[in-house]
C-alpha atoms as a PDB file:
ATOM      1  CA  UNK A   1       0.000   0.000   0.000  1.00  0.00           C
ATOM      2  CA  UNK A   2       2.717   2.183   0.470  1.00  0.00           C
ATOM      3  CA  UNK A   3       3.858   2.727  -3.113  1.00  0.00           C
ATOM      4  CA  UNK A   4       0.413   3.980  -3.624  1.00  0.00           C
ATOM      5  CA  UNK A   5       1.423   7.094  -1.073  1.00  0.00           C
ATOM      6  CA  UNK A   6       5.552   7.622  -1.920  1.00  0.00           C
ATOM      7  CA  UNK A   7       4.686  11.158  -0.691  1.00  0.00           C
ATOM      8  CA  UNK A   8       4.137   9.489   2.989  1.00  0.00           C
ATOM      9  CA  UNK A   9       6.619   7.981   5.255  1.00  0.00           C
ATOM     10  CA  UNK A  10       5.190   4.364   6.666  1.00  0.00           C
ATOM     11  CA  UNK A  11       6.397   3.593   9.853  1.00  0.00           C
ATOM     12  CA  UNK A  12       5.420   0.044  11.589  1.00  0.00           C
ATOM     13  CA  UNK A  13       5.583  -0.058  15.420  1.00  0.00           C
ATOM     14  CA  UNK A  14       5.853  -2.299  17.813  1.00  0.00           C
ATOM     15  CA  UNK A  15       5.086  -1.663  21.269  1.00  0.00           C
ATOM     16  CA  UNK A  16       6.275  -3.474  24.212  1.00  0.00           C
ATOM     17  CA  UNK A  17      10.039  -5.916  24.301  1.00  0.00           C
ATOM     18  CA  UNK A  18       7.959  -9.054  24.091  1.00  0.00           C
ATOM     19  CA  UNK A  19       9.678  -9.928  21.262  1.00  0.00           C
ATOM     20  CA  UNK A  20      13.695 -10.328  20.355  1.00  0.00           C
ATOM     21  CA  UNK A  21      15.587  -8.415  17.346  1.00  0.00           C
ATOM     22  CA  UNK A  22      15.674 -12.316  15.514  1.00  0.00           C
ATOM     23  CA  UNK A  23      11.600 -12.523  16.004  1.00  0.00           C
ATOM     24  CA  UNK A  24      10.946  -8.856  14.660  1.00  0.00           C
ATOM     25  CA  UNK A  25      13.977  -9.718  11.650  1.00  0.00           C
ATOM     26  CA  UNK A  26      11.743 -12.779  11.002  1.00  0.00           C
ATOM     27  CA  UNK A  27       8.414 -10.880  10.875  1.00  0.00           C
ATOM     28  CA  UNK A  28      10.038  -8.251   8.041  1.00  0.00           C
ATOM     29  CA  UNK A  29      11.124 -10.935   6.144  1.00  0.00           C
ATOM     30  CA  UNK A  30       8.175 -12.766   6.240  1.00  0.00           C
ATOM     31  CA  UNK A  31       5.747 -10.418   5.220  1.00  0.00           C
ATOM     32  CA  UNK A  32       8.134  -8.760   3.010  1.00  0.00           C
ATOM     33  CA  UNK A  33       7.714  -5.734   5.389  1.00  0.00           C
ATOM     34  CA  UNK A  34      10.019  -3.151   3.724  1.00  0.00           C
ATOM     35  CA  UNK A  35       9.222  -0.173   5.878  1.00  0.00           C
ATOM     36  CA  UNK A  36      11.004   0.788   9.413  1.00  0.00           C
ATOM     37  CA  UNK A  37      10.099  -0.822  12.305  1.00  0.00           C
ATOM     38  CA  UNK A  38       9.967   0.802  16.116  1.00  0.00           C
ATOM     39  CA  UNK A  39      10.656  -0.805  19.036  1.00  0.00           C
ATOM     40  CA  UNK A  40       8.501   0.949  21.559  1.00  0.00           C
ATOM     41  CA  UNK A  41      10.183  -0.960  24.484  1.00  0.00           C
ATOM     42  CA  UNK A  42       8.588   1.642  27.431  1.00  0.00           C
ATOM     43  CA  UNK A  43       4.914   2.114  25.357  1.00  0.00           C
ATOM     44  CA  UNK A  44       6.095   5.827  25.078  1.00  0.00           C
ATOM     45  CA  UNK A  45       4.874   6.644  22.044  1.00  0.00           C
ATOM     46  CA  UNK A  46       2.312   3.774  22.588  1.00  0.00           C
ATOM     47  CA  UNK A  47       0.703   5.767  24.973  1.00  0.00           C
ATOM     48  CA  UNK A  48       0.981   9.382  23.465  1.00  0.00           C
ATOM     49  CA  UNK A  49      -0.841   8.573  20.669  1.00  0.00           C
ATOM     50  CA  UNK A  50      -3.854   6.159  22.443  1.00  0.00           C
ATOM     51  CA  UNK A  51      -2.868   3.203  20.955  1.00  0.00           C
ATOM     52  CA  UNK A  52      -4.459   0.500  22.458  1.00  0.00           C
ATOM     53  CA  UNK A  53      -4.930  -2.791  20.788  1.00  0.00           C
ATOM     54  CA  UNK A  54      -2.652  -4.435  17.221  1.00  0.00           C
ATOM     55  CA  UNK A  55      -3.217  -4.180  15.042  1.00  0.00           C
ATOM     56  CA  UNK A  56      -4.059  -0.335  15.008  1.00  0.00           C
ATOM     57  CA  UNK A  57      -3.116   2.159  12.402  1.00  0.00           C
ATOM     58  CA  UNK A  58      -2.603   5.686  12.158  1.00  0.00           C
ATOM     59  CA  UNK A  59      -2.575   8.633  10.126  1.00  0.00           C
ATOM     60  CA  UNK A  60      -1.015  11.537  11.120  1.00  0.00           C
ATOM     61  CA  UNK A  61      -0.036  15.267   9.789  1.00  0.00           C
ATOM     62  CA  UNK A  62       3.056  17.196  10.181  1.00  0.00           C
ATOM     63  CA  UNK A  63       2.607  18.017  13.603  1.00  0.00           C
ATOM     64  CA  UNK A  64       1.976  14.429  15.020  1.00  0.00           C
ATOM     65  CA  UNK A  65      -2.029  15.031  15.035  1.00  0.00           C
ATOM     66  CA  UNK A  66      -4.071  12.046  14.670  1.00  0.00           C
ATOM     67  CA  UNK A  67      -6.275  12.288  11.949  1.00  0.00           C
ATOM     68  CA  UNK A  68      -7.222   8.716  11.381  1.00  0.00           C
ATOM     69  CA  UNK A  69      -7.028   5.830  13.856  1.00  0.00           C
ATOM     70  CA  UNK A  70      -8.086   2.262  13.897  1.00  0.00           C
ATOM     71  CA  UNK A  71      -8.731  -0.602  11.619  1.00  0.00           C
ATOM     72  CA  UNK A  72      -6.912  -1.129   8.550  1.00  0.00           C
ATOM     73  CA  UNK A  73     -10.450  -2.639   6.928  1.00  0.00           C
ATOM     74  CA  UNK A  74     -13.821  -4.351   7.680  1.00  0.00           C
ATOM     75  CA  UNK A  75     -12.392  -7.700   6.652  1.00  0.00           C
ATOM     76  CA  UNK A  76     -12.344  -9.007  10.558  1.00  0.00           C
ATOM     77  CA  UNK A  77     -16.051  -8.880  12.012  1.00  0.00           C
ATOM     78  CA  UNK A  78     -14.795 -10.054  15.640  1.00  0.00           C
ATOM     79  CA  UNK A  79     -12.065 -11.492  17.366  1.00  0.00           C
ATOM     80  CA  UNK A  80     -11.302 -14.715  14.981  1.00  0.00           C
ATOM     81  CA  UNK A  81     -13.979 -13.505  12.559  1.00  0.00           C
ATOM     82  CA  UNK A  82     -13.945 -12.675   9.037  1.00  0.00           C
ATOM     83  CA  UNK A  83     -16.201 -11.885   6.277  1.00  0.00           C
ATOM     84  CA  UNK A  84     -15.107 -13.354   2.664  1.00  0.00           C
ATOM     85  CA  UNK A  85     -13.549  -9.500   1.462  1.00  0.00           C
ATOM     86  CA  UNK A  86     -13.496  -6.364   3.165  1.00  0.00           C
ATOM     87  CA  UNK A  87     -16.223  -3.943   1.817  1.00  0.00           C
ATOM     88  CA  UNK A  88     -14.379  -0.716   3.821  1.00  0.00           C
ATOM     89  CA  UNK A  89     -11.311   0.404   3.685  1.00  0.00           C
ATOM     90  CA  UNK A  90     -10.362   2.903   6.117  1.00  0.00           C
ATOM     91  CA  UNK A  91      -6.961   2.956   6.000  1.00  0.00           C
ATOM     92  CA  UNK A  92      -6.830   3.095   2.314  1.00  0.00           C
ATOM     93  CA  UNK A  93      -9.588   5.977   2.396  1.00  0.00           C
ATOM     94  CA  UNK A  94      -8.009   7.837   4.880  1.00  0.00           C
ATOM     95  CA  UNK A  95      -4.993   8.452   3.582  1.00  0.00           C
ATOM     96  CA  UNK A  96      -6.630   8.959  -0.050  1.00  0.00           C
ATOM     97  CA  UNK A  97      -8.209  11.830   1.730  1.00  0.00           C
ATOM     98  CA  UNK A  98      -5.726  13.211   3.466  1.00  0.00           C
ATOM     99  CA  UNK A  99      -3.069  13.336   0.428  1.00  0.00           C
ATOM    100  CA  UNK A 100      -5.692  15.455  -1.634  1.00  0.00           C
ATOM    101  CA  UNK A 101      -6.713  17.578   1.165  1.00  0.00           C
ATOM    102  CA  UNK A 102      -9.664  16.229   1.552  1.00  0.00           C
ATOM    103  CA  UNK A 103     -11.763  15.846   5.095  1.00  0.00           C
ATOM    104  CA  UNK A 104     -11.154  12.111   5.686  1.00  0.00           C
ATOM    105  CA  UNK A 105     -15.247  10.924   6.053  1.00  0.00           C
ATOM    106  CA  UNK A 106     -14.546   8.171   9.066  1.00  0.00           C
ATOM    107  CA  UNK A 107     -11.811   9.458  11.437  1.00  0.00           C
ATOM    108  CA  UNK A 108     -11.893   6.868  13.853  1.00  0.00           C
ATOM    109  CA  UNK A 109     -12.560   3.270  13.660  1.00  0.00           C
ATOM    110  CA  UNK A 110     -12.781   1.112  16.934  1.00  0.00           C
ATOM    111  CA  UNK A 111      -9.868  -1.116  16.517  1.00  0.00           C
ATOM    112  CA  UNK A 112      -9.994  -4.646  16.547  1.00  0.00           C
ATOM    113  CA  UNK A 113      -7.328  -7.184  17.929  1.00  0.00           C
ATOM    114  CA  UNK A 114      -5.144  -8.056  20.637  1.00  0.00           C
ATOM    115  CA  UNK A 115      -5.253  -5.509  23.382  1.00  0.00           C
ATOM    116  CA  UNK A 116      -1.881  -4.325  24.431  1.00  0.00           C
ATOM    117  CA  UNK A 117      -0.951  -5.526  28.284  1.00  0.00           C
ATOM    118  CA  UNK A 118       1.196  -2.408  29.403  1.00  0.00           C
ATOM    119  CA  UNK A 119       3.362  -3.050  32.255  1.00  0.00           C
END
């Protein structure tokens, strides 16, 4: 999705040390995951921006302001649930908007996944 935007910078995080340099090296290479990749070790930034659950994405200006979070899509309906294709996609819509200057229509999804145990 990310070659559809080269005027954005992607940036995957990943909050909490749960997980080792050789588990997150495996993840990149797995899913071909080309973009950089944060270790939010503390939940710092975790917590500044509300994140709460992963997955959960973001969109956000020049000045760090939110101005879309939550689900990527409608494809998951529940926890272990999903409909054949996703019929939404906020992500995707969100950051259409937001490169043409448009006022992105759903600003806020509630996210759906694994909630994050902070320390």
């Amino acid at each position: 999705m990310a070659d559809s935007f080269p005027n954005l910078r992607f940036l995957g995080v990943l909050p909490g040390n749960l997980y080792s340099t050789e588990e997150v090296n495996h993840f990149v290479d797995s899913f071909q995951f080309d973009k950089p990749i944060l270790v939010d070790a503390d939940f710092e930034l975790t917590k500044k921006m509300g994140v709460t659950t992963t997955p959960e994405f973001l969109v956000l200006d020049n000045n760090l302001s939110i101005r879309y979070q939550g689900k990527f899509d409608d494809w998951a309906t529940g926890l272990a649930q999903k409909k054949p294709k996703p019929t939404e996609h906020y992500f995707k819509d969100a950051l259409t908007s937001f490169t043409t200057g448009e006022t992105i229509k759903t600003p806020y999804t509630e996210p759906l996944g694994c909630l994050i145990e902070f320390d």
